[in-house]
PDB file of N, CA and C in Angstrom:
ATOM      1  N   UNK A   1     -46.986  -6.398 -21.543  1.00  0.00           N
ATOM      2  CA  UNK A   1     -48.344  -6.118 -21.969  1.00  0.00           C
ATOM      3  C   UNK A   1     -48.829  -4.843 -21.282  1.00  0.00           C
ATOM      4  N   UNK A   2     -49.563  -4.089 -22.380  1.00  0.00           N
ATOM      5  CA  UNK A   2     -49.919  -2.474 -21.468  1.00  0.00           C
ATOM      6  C   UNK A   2     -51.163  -2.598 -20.785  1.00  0.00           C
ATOM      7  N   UNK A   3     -52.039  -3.994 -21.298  1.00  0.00           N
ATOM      8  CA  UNK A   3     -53.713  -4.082 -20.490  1.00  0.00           C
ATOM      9  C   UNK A   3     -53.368  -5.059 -19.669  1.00  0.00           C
ATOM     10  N   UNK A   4     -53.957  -4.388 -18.582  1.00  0.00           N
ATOM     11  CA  UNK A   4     -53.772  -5.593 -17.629  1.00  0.00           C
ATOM     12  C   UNK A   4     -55.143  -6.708 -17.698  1.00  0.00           C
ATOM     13  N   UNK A   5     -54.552  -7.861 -17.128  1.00  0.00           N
ATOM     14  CA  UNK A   5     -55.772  -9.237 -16.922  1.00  0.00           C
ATOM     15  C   UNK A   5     -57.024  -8.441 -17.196  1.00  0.00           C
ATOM     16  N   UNK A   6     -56.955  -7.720 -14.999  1.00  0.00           N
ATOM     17  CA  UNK A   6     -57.867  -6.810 -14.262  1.00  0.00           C
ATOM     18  C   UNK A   6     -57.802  -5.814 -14.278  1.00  0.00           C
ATOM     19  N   UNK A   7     -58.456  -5.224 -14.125  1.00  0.00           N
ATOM     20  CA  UNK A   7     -58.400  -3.617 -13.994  1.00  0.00           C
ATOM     21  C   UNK A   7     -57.982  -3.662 -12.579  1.00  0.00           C
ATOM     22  N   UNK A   8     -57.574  -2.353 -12.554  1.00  0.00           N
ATOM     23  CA  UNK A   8     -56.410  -1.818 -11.046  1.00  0.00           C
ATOM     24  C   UNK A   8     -57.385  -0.924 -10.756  1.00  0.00           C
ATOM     25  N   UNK A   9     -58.397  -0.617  -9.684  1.00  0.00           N
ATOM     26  CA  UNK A   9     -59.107   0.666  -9.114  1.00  0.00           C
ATOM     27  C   UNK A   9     -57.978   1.173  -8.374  1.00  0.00           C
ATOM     28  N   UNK A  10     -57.782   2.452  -9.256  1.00  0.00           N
ATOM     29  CA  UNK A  10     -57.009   3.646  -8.689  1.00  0.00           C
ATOM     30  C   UNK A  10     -57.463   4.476  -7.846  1.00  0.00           C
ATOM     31  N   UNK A  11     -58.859   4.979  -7.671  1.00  0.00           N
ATOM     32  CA  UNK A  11     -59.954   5.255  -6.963  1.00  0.00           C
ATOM     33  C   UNK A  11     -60.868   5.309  -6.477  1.00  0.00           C
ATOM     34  N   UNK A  12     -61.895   5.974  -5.246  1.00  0.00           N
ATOM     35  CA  UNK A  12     -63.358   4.942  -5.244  1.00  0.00           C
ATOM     36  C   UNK A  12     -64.086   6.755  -5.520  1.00  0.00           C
ATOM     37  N   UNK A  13     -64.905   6.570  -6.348  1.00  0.00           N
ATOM     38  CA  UNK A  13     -65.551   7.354  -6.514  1.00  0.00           C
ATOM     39  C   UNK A  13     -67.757   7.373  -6.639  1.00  0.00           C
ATOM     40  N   UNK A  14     -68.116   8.130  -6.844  1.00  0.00           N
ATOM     41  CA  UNK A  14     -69.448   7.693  -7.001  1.00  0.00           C
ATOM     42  C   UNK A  14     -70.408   9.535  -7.005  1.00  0.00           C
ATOM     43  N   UNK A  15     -71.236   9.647  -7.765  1.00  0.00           N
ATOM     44  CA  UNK A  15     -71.967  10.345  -8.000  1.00  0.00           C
ATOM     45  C   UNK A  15     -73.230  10.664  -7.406  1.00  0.00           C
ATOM     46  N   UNK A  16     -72.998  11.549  -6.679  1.00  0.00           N
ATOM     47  CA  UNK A  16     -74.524  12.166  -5.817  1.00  0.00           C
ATOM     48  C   UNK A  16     -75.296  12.821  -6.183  1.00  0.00           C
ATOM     49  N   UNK A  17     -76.651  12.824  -6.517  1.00  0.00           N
ATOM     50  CA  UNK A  17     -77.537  13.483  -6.839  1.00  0.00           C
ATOM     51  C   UNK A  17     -78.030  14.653  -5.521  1.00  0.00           C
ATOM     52  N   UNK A  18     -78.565  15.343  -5.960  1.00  0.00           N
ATOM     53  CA  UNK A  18     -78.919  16.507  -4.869  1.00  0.00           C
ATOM     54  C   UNK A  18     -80.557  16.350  -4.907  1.00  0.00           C
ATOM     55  N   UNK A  19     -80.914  16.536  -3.709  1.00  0.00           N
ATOM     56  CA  UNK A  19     -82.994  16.824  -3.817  1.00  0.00           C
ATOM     57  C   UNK A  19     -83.148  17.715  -3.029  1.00  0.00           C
ATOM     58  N   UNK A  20     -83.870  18.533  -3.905  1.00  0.00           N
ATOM     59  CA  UNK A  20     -85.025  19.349  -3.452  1.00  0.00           C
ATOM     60  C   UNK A  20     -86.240  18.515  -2.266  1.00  0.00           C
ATOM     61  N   UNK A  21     -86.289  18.884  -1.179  1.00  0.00           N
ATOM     62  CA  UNK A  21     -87.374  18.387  -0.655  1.00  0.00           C
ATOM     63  C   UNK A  21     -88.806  19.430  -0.124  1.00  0.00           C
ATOM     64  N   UNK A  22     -88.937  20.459  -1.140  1.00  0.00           N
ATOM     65  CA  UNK A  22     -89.892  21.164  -0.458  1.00  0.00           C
ATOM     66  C   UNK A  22     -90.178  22.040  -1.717  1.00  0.00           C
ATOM     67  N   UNK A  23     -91.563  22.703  -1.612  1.00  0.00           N
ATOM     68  CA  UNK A  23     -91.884  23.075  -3.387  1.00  0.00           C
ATOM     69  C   UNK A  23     -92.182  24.511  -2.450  1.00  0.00           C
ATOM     70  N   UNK A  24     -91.482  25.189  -3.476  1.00  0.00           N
ATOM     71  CA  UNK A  24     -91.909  26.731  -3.118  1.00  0.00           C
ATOM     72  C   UNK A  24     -91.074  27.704  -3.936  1.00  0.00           C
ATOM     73  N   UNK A  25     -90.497  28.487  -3.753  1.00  0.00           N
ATOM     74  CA  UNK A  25     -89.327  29.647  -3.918  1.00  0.00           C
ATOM     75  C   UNK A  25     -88.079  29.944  -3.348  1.00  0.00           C
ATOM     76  N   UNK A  26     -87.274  29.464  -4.112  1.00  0.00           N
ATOM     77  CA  UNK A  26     -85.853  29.476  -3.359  1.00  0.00           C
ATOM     78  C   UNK A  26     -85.585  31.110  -2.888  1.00  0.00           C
ATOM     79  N   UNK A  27     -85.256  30.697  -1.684  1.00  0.00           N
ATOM     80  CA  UNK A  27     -84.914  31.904  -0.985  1.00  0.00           C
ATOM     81  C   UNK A  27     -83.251  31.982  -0.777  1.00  0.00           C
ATOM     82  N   UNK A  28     -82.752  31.028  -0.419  1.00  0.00           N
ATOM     83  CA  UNK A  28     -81.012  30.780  -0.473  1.00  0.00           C
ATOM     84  C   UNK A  28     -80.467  29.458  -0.919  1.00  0.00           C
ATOM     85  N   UNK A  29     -79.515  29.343  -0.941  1.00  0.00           N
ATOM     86  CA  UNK A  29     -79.065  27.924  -1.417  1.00  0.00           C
ATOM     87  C   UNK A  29     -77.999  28.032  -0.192  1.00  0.00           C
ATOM     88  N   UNK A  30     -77.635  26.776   0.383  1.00  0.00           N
ATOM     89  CA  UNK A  30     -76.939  26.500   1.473  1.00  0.00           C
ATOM     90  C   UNK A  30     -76.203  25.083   1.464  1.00  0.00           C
ATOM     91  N   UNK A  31     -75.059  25.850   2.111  1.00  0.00           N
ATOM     92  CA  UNK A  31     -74.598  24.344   2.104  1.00  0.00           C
ATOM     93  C   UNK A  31     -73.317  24.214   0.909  1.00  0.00           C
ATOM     94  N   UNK A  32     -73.776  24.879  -0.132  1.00  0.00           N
ATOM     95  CA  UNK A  32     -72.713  24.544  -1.810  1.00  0.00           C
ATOM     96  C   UNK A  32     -70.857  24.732  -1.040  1.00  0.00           C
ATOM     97  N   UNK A  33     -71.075  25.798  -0.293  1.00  0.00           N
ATOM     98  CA  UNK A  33     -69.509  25.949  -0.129  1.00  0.00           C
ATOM     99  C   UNK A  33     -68.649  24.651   0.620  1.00  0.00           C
ATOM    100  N   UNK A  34     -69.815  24.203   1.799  1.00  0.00           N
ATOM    101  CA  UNK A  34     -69.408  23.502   2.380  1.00  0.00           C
ATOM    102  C   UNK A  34     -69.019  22.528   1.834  1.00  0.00           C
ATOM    103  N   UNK A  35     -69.807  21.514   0.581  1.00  0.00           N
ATOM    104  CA  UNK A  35     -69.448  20.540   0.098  1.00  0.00           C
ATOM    105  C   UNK A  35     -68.554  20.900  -1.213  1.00  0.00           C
ATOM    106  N   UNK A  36     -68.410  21.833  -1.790  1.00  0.00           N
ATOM    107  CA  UNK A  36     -67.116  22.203  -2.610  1.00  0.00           C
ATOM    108  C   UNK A  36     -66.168  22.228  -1.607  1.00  0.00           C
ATOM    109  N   UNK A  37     -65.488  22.134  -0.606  1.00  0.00           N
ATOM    110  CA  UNK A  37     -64.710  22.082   0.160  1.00  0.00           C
ATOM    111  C   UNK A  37     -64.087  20.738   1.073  1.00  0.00           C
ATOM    112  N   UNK A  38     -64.821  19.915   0.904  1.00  0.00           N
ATOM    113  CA  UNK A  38     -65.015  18.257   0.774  1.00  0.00           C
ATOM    114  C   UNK A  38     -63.366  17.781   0.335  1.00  0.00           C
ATOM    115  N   UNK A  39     -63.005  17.083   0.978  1.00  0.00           N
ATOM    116  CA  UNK A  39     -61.810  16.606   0.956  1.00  0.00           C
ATOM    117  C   UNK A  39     -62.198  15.375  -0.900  1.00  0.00           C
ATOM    118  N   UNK A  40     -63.006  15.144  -0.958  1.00  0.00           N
ATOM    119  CA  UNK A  40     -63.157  13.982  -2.105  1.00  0.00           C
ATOM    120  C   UNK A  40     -64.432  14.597  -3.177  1.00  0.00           C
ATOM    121  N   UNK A  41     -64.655  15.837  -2.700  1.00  0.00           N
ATOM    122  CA  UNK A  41     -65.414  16.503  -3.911  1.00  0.00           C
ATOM    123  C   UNK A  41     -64.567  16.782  -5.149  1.00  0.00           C
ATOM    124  N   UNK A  42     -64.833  16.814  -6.580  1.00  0.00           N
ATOM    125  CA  UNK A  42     -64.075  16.951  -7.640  1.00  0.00           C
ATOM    126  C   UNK A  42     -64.769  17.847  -8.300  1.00  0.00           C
ATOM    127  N   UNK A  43     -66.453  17.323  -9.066  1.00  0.00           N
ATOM    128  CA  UNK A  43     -66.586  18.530  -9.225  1.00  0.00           C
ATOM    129  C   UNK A  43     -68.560  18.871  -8.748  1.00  0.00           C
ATOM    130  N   UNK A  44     -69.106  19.692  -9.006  1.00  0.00           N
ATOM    131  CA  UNK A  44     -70.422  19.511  -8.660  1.00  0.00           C
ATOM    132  C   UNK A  44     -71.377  20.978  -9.332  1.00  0.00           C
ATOM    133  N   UNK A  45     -72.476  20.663  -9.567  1.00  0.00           N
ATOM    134  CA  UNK A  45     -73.181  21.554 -10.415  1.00  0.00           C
ATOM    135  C   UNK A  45     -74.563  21.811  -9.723  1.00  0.00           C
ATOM    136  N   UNK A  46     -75.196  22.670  -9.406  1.00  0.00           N
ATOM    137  CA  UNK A  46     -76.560  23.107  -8.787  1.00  0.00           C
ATOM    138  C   UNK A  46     -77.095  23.794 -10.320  1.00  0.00           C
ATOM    139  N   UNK A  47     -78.518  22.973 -10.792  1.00  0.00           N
ATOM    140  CA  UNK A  47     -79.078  23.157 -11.838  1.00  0.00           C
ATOM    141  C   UNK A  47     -79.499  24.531 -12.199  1.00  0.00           C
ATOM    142  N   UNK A  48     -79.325  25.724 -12.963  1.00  0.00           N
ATOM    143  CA  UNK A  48     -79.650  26.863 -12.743  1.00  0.00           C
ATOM    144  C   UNK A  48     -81.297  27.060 -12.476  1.00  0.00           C
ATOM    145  N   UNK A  49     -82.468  26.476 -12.786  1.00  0.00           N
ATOM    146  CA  UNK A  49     -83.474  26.119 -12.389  1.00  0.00           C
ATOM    147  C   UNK A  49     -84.007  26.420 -10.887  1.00  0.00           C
ATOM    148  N   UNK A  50     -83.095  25.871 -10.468  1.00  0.00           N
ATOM    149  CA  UNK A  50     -82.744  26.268  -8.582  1.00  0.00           C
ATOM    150  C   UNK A  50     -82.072  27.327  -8.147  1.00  0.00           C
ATOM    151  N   UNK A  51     -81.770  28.403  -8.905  1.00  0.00           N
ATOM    152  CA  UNK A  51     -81.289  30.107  -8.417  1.00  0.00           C
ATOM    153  C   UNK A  51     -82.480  30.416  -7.845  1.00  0.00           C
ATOM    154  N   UNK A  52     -81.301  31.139  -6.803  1.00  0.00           N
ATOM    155  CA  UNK A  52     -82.543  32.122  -5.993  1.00  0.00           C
ATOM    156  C   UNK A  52     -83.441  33.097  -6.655  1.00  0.00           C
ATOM    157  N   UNK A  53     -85.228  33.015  -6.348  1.00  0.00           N
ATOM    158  CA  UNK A  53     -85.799  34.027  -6.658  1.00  0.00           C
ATOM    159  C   UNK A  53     -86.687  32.832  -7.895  1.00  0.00           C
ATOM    160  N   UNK A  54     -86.806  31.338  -7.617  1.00  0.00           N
ATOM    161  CA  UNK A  54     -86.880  30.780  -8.712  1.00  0.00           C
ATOM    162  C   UNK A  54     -87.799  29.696  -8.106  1.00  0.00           C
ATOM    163  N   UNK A  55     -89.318  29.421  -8.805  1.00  0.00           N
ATOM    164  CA  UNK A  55     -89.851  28.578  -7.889  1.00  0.00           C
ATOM    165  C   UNK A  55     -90.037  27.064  -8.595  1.00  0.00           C
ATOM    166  N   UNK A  56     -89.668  26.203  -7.283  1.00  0.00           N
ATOM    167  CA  UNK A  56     -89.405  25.130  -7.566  1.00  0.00           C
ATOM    168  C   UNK A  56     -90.270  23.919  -7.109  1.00  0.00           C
ATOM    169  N   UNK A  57     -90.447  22.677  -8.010  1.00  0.00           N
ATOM    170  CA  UNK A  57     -91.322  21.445  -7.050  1.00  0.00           C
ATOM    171  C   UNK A  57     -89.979  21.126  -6.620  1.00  0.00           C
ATOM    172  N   UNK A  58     -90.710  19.749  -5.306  1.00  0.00           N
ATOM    173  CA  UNK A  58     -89.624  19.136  -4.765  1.00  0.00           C
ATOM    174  C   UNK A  58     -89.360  17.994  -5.327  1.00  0.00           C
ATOM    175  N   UNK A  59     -88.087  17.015  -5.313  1.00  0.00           N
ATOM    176  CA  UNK A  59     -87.982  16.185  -6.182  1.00  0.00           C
ATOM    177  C   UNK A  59     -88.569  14.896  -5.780  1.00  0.00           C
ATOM    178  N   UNK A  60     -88.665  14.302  -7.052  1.00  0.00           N
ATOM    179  CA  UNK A  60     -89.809  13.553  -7.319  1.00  0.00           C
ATOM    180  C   UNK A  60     -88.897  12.029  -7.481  1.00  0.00           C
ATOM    181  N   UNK A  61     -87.974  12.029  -8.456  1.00  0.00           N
ATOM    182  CA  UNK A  61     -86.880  11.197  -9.394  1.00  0.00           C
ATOM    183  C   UNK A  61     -85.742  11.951 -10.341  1.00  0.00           C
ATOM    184  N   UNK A  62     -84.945  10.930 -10.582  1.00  0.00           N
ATOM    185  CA  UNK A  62     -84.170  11.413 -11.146  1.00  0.00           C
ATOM    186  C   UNK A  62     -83.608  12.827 -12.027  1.00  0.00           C
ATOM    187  N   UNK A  63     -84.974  12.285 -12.747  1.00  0.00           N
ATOM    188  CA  UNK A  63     -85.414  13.814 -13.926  1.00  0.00           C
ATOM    189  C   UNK A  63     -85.710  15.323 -12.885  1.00  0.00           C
ATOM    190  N   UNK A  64     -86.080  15.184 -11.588  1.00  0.00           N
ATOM    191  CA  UNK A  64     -86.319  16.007 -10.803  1.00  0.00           C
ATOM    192  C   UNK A  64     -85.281  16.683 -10.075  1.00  0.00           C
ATOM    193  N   UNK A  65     -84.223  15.648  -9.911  1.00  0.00           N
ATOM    194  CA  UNK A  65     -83.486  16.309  -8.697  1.00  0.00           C
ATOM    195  C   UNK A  65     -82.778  17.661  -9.063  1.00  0.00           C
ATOM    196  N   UNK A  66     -81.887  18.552  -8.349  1.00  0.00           N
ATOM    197  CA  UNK A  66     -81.630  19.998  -8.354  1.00  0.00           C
ATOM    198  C   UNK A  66     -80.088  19.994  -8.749  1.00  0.00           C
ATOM    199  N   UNK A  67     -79.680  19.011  -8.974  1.00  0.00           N
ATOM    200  CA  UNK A  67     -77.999  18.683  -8.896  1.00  0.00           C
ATOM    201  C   UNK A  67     -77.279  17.406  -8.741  1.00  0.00           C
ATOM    202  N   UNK A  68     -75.520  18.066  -8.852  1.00  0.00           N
ATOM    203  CA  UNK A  68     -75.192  16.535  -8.540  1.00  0.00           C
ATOM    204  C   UNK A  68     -73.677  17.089  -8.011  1.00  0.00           C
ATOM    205  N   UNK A  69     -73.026  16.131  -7.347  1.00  0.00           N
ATOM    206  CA  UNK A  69     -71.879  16.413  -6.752  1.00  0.00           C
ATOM    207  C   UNK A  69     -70.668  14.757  -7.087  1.00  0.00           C
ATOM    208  N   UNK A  70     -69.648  15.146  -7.670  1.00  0.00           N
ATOM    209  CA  UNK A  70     -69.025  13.817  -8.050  1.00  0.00           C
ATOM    210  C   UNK A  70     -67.674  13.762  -6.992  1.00  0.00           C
ATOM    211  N   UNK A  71     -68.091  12.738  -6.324  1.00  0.00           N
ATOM    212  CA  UNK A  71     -67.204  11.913  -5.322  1.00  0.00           C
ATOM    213  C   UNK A  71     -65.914  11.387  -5.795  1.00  0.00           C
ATOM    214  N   UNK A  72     -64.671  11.847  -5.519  1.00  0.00           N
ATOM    215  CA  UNK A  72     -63.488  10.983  -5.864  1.00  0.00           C
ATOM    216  C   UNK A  72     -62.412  10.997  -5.283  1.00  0.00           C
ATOM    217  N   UNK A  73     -61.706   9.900  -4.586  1.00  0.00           N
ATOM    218  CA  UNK A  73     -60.575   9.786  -3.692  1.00  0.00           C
ATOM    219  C   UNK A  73     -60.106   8.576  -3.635  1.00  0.00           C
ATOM    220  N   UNK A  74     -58.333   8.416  -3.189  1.00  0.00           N
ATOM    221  CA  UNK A  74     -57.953   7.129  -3.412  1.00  0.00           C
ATOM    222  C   UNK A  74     -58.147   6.480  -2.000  1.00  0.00           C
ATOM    223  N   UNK A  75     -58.912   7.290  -0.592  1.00  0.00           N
ATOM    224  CA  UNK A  75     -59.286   6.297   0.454  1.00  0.00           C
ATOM    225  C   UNK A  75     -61.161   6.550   0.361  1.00  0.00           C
ATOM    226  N   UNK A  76     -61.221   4.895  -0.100  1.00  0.00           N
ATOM    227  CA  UNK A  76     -62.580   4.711  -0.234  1.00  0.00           C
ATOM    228  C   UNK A  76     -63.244   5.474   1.646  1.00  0.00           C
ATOM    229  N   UNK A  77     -62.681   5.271   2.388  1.00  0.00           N
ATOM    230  CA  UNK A  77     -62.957   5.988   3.814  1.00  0.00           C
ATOM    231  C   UNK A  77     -63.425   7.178   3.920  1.00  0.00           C
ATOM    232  N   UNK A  78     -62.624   8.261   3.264  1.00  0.00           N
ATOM    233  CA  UNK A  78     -62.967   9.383   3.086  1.00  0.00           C
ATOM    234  C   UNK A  78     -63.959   9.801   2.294  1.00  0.00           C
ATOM    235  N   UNK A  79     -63.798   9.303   1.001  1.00  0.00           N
ATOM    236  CA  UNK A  79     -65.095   9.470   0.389  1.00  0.00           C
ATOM    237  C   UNK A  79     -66.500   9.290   0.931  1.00  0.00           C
ATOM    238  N   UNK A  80     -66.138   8.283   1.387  1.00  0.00           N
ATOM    239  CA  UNK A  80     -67.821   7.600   2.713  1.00  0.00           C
ATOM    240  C   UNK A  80     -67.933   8.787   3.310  1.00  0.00           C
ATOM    241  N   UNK A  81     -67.218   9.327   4.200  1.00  0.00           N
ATOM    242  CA  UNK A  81     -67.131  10.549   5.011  1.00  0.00           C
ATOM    243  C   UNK A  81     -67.644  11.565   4.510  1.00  0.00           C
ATOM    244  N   UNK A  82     -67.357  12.260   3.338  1.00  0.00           N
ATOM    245  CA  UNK A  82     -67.863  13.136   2.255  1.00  0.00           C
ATOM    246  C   UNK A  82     -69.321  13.124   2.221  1.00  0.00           C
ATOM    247  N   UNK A  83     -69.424  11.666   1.744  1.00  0.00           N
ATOM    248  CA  UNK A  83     -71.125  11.735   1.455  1.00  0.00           C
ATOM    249  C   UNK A  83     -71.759  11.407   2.559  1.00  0.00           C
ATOM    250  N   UNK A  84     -71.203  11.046   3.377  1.00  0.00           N
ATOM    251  CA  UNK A  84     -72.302  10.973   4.664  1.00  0.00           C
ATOM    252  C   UNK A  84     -72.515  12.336   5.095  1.00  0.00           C
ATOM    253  N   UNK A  85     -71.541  13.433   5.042  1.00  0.00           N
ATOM    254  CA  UNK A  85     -71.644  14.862   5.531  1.00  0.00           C
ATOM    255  C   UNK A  85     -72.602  15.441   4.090  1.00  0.00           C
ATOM    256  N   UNK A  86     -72.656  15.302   3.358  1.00  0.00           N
ATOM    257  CA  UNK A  86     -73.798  15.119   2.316  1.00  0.00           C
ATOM    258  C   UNK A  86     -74.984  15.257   2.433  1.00  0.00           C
ATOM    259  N   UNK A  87     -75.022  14.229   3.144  1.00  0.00           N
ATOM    260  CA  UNK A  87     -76.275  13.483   3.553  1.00  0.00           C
ATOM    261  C   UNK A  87     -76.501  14.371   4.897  1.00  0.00           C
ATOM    262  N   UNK A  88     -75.921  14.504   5.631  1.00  0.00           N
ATOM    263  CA  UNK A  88     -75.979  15.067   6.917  1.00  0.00           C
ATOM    264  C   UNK A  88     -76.483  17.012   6.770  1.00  0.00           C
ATOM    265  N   UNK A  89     -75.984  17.544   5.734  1.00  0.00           N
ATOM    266  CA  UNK A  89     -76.335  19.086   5.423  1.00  0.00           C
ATOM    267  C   UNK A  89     -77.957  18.855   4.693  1.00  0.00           C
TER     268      UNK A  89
END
């Protein structure tokens, strides 16, 4: 049989949203290289909305936030690691 019972998680992955926390005029964006460089980053997008020279509220919800960054690796460990340094920039 080609389907299994269960499904087999081949990976642990999960999707991060990015926030804006401050309303004004982007002056730089910081940080993007660091987390494109993420051992469990795959892929990630900063909304063009948020280019420098571009003024912005801070986020509010969903519909608000500035981005997103997609988490994926086969040690659920690392991934944690990823987004806690995430969280940490």
């Amino acid at each position: 049989e080609l389907v299994p019972d269960q499904p087999i998680l081949q990976n642990s992955g999960m999707i991060v949203n990015l926030a804006c926390y401050v309303d004004g005029v982007v002056e730089a964006i910081n940080h993007m290289e660091k987390i494109e460089n993420l051992e469990s980053t795959m892929s990630m997008q900063l909304y063009p909305a948020f280019a420098i020279g571009n003024t912005v509220s801070r986020t509010k919800d969903i519909r608000t936030d500035c981005g997103w960054v997609h988490l994926v690796h086969e040690d659920e460990e690392t991934m944690m690691k990823d987004y806690i340094e995430i969280l940490r920039l």
